[in-house]
C-alpha atoms as a PDB file:
ATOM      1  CA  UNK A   1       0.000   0.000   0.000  1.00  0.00           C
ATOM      2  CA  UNK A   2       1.267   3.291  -0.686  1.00  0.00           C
ATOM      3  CA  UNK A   3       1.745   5.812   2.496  1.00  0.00           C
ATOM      4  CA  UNK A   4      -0.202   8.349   0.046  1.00  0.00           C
ATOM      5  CA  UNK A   5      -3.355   6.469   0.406  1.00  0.00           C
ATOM      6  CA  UNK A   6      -3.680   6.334   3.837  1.00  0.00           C
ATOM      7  CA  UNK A   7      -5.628   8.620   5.948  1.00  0.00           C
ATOM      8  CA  UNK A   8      -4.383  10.625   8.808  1.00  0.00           C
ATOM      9  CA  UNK A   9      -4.692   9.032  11.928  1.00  0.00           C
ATOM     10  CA  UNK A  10      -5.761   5.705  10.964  1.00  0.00           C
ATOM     11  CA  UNK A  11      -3.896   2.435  10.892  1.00  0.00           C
ATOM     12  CA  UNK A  12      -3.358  -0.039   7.978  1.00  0.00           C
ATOM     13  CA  UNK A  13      -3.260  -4.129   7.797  1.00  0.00           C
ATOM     14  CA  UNK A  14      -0.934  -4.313   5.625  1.00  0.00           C
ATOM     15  CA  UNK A  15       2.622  -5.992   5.448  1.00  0.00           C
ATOM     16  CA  UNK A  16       4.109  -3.660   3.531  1.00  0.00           C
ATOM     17  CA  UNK A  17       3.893   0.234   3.277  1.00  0.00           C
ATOM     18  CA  UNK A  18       5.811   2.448   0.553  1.00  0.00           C
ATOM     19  CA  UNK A  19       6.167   6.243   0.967  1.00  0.00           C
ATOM     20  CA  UNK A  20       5.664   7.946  -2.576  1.00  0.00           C
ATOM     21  CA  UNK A  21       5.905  11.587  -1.593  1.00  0.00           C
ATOM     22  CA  UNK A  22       8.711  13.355   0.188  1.00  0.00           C
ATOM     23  CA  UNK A  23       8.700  13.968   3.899  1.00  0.00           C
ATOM     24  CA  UNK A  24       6.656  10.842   4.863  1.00  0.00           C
ATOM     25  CA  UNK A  25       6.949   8.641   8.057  1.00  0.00           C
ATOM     26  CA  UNK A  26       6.075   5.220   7.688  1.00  0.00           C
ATOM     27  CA  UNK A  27       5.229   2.909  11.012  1.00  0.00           C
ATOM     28  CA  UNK A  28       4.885  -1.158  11.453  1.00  0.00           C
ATOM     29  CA  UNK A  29       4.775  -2.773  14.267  1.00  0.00           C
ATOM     30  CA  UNK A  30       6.315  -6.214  15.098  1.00  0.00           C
ATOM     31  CA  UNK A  31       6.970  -8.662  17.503  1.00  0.00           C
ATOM     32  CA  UNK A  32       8.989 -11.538  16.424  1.00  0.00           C
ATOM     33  CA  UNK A  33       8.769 -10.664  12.562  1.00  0.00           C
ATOM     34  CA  UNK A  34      11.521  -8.676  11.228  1.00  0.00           C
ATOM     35  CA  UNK A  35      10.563  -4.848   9.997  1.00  0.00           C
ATOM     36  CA  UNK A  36      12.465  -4.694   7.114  1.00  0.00           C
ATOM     37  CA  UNK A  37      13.291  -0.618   6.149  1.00  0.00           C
ATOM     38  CA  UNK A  38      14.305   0.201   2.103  1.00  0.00           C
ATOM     39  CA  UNK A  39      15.203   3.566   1.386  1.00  0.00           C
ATOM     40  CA  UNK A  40      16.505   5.390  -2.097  1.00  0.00           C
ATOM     41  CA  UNK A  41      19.294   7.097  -0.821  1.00  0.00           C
ATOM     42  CA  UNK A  42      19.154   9.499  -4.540  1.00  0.00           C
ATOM     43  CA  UNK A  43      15.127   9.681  -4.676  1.00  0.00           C
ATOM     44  CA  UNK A  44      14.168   9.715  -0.898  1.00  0.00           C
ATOM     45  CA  UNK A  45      11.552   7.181  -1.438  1.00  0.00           C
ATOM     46  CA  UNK A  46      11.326   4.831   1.343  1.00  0.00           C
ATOM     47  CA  UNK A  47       8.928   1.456   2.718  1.00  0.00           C
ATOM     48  CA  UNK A  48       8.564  -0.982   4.960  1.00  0.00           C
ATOM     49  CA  UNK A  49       7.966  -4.581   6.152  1.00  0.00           C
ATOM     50  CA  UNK A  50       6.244  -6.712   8.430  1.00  0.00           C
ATOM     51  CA  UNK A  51       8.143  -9.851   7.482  1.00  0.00           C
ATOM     52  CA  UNK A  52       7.741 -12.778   8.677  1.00  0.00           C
ATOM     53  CA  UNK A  53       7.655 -16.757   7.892  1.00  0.00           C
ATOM     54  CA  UNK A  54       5.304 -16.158   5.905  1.00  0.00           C
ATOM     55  CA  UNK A  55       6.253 -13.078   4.022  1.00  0.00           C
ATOM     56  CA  UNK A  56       9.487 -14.773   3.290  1.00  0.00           C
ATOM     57  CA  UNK A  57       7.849 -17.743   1.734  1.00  0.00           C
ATOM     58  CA  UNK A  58       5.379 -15.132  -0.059  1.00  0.00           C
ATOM     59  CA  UNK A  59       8.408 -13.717  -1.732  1.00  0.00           C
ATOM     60  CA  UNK A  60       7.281 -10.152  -0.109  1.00  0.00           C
ATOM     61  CA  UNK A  61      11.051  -8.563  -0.224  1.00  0.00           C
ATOM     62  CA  UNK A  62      10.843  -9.351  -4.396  1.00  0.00           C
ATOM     63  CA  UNK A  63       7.472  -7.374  -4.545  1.00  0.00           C
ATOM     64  CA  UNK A  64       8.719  -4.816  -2.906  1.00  0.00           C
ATOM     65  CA  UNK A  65      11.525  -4.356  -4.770  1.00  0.00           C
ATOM     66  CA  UNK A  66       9.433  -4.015  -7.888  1.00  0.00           C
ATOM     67  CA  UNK A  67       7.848  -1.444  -6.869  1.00  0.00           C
ATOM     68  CA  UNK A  68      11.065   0.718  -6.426  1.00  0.00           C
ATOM     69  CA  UNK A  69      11.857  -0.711  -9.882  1.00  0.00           C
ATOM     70  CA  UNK A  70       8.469   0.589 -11.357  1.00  0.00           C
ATOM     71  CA  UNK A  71      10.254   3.866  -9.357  1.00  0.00           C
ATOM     72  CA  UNK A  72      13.208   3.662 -11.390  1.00  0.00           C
ATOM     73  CA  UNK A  73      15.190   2.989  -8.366  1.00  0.00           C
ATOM     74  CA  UNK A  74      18.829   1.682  -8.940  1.00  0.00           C
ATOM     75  CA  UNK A  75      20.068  -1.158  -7.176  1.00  0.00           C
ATOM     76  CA  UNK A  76      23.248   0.547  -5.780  1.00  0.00           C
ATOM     77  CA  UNK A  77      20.864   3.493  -4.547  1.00  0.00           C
ATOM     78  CA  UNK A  78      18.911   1.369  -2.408  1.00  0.00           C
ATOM     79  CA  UNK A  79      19.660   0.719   0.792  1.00  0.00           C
ATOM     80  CA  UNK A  80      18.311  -2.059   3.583  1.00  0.00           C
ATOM     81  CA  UNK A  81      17.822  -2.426   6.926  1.00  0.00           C
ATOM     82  CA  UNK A  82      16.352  -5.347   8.813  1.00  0.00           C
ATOM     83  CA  UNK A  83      15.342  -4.597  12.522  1.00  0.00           C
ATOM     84  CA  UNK A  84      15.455  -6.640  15.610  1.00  0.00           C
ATOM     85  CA  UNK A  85      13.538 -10.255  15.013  1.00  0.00           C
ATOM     86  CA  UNK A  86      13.481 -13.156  16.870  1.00  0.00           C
ATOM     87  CA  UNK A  87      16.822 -15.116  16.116  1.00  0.00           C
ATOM     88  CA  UNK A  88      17.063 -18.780  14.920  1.00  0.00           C
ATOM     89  CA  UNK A  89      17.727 -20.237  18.158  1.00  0.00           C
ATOM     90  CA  UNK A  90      14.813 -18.874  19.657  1.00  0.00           C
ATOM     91  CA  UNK A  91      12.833 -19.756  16.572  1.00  0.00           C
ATOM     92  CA  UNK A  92      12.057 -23.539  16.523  1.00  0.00           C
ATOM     93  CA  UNK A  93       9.672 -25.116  13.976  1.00  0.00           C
ATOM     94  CA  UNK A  94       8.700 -28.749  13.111  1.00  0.00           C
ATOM     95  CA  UNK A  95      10.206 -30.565  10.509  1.00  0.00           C
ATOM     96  CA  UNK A  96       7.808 -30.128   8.021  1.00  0.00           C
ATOM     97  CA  UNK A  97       7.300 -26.401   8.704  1.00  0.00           C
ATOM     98  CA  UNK A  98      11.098 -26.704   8.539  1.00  0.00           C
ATOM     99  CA  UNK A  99      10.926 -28.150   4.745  1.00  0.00           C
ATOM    100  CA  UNK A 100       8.345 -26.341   3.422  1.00  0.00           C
ATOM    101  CA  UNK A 101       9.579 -22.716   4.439  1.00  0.00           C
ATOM    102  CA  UNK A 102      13.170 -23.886   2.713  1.00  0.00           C
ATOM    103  CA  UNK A 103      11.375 -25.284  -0.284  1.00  0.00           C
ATOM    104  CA  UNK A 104       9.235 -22.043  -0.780  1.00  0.00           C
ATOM    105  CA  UNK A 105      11.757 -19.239   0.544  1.00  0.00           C
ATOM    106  CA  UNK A 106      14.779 -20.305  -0.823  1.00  0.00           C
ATOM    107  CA  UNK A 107      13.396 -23.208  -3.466  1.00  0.00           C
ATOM    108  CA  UNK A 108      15.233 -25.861  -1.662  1.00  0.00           C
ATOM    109  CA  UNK A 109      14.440 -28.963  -0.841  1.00  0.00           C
ATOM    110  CA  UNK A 110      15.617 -29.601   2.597  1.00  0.00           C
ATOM    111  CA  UNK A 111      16.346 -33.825   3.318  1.00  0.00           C
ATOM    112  CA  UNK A 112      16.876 -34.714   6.849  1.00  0.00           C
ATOM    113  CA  UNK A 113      18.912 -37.514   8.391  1.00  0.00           C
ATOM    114  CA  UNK A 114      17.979 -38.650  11.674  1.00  0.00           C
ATOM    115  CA  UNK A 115      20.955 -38.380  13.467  1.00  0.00           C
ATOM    116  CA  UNK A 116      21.236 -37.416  17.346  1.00  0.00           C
ATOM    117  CA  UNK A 117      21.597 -33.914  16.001  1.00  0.00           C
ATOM    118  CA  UNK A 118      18.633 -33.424  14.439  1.00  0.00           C
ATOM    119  CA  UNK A 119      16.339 -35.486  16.794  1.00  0.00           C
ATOM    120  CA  UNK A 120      17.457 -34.579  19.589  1.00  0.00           C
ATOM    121  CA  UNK A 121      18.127 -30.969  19.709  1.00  0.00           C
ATOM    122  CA  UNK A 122      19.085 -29.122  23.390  1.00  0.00           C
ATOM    123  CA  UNK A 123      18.609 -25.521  23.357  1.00  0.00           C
ATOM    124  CA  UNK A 124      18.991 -23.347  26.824  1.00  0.00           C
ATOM    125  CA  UNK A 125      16.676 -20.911  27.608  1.00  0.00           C
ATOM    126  CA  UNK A 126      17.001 -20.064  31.363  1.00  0.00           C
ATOM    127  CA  UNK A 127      17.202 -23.242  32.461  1.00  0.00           C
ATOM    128  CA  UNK A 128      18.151 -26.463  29.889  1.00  0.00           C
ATOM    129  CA  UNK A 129      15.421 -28.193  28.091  1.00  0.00           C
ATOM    130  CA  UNK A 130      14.695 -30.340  25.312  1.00  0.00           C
ATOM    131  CA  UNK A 131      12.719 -30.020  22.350  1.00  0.00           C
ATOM    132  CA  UNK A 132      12.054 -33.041  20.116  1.00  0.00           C
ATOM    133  CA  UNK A 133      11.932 -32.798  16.296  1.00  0.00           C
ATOM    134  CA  UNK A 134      12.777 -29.044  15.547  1.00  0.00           C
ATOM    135  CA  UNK A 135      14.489 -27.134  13.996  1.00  0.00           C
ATOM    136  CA  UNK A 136      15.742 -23.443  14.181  1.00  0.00           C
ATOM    137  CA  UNK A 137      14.656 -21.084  11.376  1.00  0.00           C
ATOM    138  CA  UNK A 138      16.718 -18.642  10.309  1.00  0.00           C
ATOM    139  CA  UNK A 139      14.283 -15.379   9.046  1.00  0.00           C
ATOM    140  CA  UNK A 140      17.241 -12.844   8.424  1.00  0.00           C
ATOM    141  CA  UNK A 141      19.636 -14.950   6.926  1.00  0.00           C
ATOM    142  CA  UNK A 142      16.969 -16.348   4.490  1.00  0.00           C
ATOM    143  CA  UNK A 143      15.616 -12.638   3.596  1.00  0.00           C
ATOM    144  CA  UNK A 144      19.447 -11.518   3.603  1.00  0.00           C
ATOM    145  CA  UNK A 145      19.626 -14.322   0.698  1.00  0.00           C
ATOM    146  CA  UNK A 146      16.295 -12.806  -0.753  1.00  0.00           C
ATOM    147  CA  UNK A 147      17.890  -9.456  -1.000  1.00  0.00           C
ATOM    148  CA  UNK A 148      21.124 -10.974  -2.544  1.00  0.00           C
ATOM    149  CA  UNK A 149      18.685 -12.296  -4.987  1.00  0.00           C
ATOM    150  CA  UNK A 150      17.416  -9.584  -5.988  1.00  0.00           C
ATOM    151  CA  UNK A 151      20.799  -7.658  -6.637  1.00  0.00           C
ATOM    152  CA  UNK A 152      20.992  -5.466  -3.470  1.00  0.00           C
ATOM    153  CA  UNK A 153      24.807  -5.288  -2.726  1.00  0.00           C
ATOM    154  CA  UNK A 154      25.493  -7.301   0.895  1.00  0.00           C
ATOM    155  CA  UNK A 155      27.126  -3.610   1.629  1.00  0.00           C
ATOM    156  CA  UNK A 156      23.362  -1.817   1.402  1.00  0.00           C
ATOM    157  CA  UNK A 157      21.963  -4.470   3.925  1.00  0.00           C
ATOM    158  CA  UNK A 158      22.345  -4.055   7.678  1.00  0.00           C
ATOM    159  CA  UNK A 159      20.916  -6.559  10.234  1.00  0.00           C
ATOM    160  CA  UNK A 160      20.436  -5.947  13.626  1.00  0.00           C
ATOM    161  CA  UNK A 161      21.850  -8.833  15.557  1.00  0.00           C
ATOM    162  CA  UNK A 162      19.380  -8.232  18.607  1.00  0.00           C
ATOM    163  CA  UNK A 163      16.821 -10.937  19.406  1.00  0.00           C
ATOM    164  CA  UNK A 164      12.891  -9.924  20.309  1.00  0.00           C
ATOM    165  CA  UNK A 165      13.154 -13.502  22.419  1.00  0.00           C
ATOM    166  CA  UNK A 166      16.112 -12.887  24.273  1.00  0.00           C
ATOM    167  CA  UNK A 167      16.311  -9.368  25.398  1.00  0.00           C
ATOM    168  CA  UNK A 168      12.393  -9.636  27.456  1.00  0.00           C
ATOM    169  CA  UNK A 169      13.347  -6.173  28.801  1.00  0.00           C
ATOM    170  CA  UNK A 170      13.701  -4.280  26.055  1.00  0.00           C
ATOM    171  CA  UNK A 171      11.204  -6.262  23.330  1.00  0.00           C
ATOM    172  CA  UNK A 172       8.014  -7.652  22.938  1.00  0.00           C
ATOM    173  CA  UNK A 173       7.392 -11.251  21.448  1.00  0.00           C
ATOM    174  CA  UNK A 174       4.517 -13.364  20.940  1.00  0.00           C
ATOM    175  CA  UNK A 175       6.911 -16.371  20.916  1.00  0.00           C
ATOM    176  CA  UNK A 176       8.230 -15.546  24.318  1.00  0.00           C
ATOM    177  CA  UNK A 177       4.768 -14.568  25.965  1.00  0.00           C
ATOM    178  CA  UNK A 178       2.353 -14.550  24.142  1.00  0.00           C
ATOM    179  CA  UNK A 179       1.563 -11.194  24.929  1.00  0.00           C
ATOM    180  CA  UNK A 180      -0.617  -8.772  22.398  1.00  0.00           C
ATOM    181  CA  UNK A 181       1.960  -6.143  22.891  1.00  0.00           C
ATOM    182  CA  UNK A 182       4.393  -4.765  19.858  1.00  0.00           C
ATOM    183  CA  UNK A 183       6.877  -2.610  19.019  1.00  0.00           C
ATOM    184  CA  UNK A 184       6.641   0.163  16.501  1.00  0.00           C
ATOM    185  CA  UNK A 185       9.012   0.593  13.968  1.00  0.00           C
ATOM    186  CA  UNK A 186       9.687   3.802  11.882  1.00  0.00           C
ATOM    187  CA  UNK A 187      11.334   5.090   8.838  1.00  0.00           C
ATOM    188  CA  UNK A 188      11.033   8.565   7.705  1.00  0.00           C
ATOM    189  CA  UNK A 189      11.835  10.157   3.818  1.00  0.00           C
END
């Protein structure tokens, strides 16, 4: 959606919002998903993401990025930034979430081996647990690859390495929670 065609003082569902005028602010708000912020550093145009698992498999970062081609936005002019997300280790999925988010994100067909690593996985949290059958999904490396994929130089992406799991006093997440609470996240042109 384009910030344009929103109305003052009134929110948006929407994953995605793309400023086309100067001098705009745009605002998502996340919890575990990543907000993803593109700007064209020679235009000023900027938009953002509320990116998730399902965004990623959605292939929301390539739509995105044809709108700033429909812009005429070069490559080397735009630059990324992915927020704080919930990190892989805090982000465990079954097996055949697992596959299916590999074999629609990144077209890959993911075969497992039962081995002790993969059936058994111990992750610590506070105290040590164990989780049975899953896996830890990586969201920013596997949008980082869908940038990468769509020509945006690895040195006009930045990733925040902080977790919305981890750090409970400084983030909301669902995963964590399961609280209603967000975060808002803001870019301005």
């Amino acid at each position: 959606m384009f910030g344009s065609h929103s109305q003052k003082g009134t929110k948006i569902d929407a994953d995605g919002l793309v400023g086309n005028k100067c001098s705009q602010n745009l605002w998502v708000y996340t919890a575990d998903c990543m907000p993803i912020f593109f700007a064209d550093k020679r235009t000023r145009n900027v938009a953002t993401l509320h990116c998730g698992r399902k965004g990623l498999e959605k292939k929301i970062i390539k739509n995105l990025v044809k709108i700033f081609d429909n812009f005429g936005t070069s490559r080397d002019d735009l630059l990324v930034a992915i927020g704080p997300a919930i990190s892989k280790e805090h982000y465990l999925v079954d097996k055949m979430t697992f596959k299916e988010f590999y074999r629609k994100a990144e077209n890959k067909n993911i075969t497992f081996k039962l081995t002790k690593t993969n059936s058994d996985l111990c992750f610590s949290d506070s105290n040590h647990f164990r989780e049975q059958n899953l896996n830890q999904l990586d969201l920013k490396r596997s949008a980082y690859k869908q940038l990468l994929n769509e020509s945006i130089s690895h040195t006009n992406i930045d990733i925040s390495n902080l977790c919305t799991y981890k750090f409970n006093n400084e983030f909301y997440s669902w995963r964590r929670s399961k609280t209603i609470s967000r975060q808002w996240n803001l870019i301005c042109s």
